[in-house]
C-alpha atoms as a PDB file:
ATOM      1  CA  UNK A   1       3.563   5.774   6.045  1.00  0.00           C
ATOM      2  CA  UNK A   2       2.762   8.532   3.723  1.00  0.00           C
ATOM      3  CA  UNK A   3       3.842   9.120  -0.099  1.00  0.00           C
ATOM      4  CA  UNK A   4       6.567  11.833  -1.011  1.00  0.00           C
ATOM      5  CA  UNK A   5       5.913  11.849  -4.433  1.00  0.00           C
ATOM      6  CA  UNK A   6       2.608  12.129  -6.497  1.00  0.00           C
ATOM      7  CA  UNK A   7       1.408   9.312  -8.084  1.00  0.00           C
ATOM      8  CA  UNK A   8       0.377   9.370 -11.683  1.00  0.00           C
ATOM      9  CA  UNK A   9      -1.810   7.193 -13.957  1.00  0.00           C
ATOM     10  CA  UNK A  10      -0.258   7.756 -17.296  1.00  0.00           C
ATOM     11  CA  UNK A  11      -0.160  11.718 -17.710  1.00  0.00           C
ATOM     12  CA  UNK A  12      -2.938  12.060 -15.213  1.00  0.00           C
ATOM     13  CA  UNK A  13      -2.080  12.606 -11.444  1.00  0.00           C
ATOM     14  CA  UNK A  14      -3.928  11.227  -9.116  1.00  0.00           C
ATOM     15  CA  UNK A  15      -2.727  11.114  -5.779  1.00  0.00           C
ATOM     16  CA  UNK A  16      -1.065  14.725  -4.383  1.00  0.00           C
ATOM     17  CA  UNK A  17       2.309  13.835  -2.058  1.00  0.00           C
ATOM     18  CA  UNK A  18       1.044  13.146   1.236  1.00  0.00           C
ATOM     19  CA  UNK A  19      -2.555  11.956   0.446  1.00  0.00           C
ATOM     20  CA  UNK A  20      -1.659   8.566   0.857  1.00  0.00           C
ATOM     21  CA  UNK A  21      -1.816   7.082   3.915  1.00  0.00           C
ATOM     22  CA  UNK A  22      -0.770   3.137   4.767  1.00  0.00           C
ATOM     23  CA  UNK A  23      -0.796   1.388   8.358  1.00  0.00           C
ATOM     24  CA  UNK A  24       0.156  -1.800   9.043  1.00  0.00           C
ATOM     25  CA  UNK A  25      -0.092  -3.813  12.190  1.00  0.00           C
ATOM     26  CA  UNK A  26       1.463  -7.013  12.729  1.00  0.00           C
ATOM     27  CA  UNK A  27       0.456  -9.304  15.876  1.00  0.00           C
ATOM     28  CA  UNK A  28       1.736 -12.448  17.423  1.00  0.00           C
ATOM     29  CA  UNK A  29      -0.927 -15.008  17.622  1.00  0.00           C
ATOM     30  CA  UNK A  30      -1.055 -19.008  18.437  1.00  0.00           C
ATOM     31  CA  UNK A  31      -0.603 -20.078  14.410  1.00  0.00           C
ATOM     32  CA  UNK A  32       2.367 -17.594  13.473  1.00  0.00           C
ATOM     33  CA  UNK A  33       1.927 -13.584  12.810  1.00  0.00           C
ATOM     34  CA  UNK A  34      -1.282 -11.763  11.672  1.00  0.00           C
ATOM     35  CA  UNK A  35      -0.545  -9.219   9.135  1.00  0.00           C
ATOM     36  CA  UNK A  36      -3.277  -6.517   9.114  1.00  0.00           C
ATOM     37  CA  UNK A  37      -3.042  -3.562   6.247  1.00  0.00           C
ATOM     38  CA  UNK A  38      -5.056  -0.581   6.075  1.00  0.00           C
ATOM     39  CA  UNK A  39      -4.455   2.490   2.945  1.00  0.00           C
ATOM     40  CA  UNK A  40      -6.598   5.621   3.030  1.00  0.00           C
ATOM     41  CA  UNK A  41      -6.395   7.680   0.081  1.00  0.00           C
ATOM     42  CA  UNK A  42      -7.568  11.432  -0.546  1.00  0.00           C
ATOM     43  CA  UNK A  43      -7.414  11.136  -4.925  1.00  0.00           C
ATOM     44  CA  UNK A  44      -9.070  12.653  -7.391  1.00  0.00           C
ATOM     45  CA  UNK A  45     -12.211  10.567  -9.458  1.00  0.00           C
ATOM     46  CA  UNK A  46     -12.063   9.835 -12.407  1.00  0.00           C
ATOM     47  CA  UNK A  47     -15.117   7.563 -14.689  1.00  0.00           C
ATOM     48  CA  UNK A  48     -13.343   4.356 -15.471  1.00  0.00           C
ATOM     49  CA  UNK A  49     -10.343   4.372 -13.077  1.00  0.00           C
ATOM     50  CA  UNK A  50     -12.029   4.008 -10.060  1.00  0.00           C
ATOM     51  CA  UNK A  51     -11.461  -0.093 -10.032  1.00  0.00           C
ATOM     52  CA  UNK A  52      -7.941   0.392 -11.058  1.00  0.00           C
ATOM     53  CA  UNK A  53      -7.133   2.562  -8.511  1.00  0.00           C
ATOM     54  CA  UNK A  54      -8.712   0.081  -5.659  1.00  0.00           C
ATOM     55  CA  UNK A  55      -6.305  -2.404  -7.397  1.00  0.00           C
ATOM     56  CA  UNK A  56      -3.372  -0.296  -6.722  1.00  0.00           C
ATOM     57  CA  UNK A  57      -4.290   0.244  -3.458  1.00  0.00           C
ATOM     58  CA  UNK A  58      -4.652  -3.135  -2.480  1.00  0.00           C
ATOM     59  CA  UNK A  59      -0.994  -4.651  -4.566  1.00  0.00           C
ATOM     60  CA  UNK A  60       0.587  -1.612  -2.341  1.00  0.00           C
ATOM     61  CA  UNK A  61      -0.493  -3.834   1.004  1.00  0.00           C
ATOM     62  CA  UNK A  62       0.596  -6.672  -0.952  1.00  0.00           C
ATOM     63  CA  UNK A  63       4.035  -5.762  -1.643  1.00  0.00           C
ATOM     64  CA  UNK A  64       4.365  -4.836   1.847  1.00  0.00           C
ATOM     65  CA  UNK A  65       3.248  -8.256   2.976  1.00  0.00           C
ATOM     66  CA  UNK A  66       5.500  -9.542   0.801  1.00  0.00           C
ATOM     67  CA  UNK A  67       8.502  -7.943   1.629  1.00  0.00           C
ATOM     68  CA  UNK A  68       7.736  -8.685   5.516  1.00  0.00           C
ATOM     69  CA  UNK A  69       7.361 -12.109   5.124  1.00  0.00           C
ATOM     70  CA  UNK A  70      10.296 -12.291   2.607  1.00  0.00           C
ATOM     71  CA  UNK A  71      12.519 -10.639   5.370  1.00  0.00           C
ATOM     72  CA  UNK A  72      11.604 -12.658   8.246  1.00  0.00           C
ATOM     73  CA  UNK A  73      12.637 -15.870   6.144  1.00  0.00           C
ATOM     74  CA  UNK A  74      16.268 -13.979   5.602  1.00  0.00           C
END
């Protein structure tokens, strides 16, 4: 998966359409379903924003853990 749109921090962009990429691998094993997640981002740095943009990253994987896990329940 890929973004369409840019993604902004306040006024700020920071991520051109396209420079995100997110892969995610799910695998049957013995105790259920391993959910692997990987993002690779090509962003501008900024001093200061550098942690908060890890921590977007990383909620981005979560959300789409979350949503898996909600739909197989469904």
């Amino acid at each position: 998966m890929s973004n369409e749109t840019p993604m902004k921090y306040k006024f700020i962009r920071m991520v051109n359409p396209g420079d995100i990429s997110i892969n995610v691998k799910v695998r049957k094993v013995d105790e259920g379903l391993l959910f692997y997640g990987v993002t690779g981002v090509h962003t501008f740095s900024f001093l200061g924003l550098e942690r908060a943009k890890k921590e977007s990253f990383y909620n981005r994987i979560k959300a789409l853990y979350g949503w898996f896990t909600n739909s197989l329940q469904k």
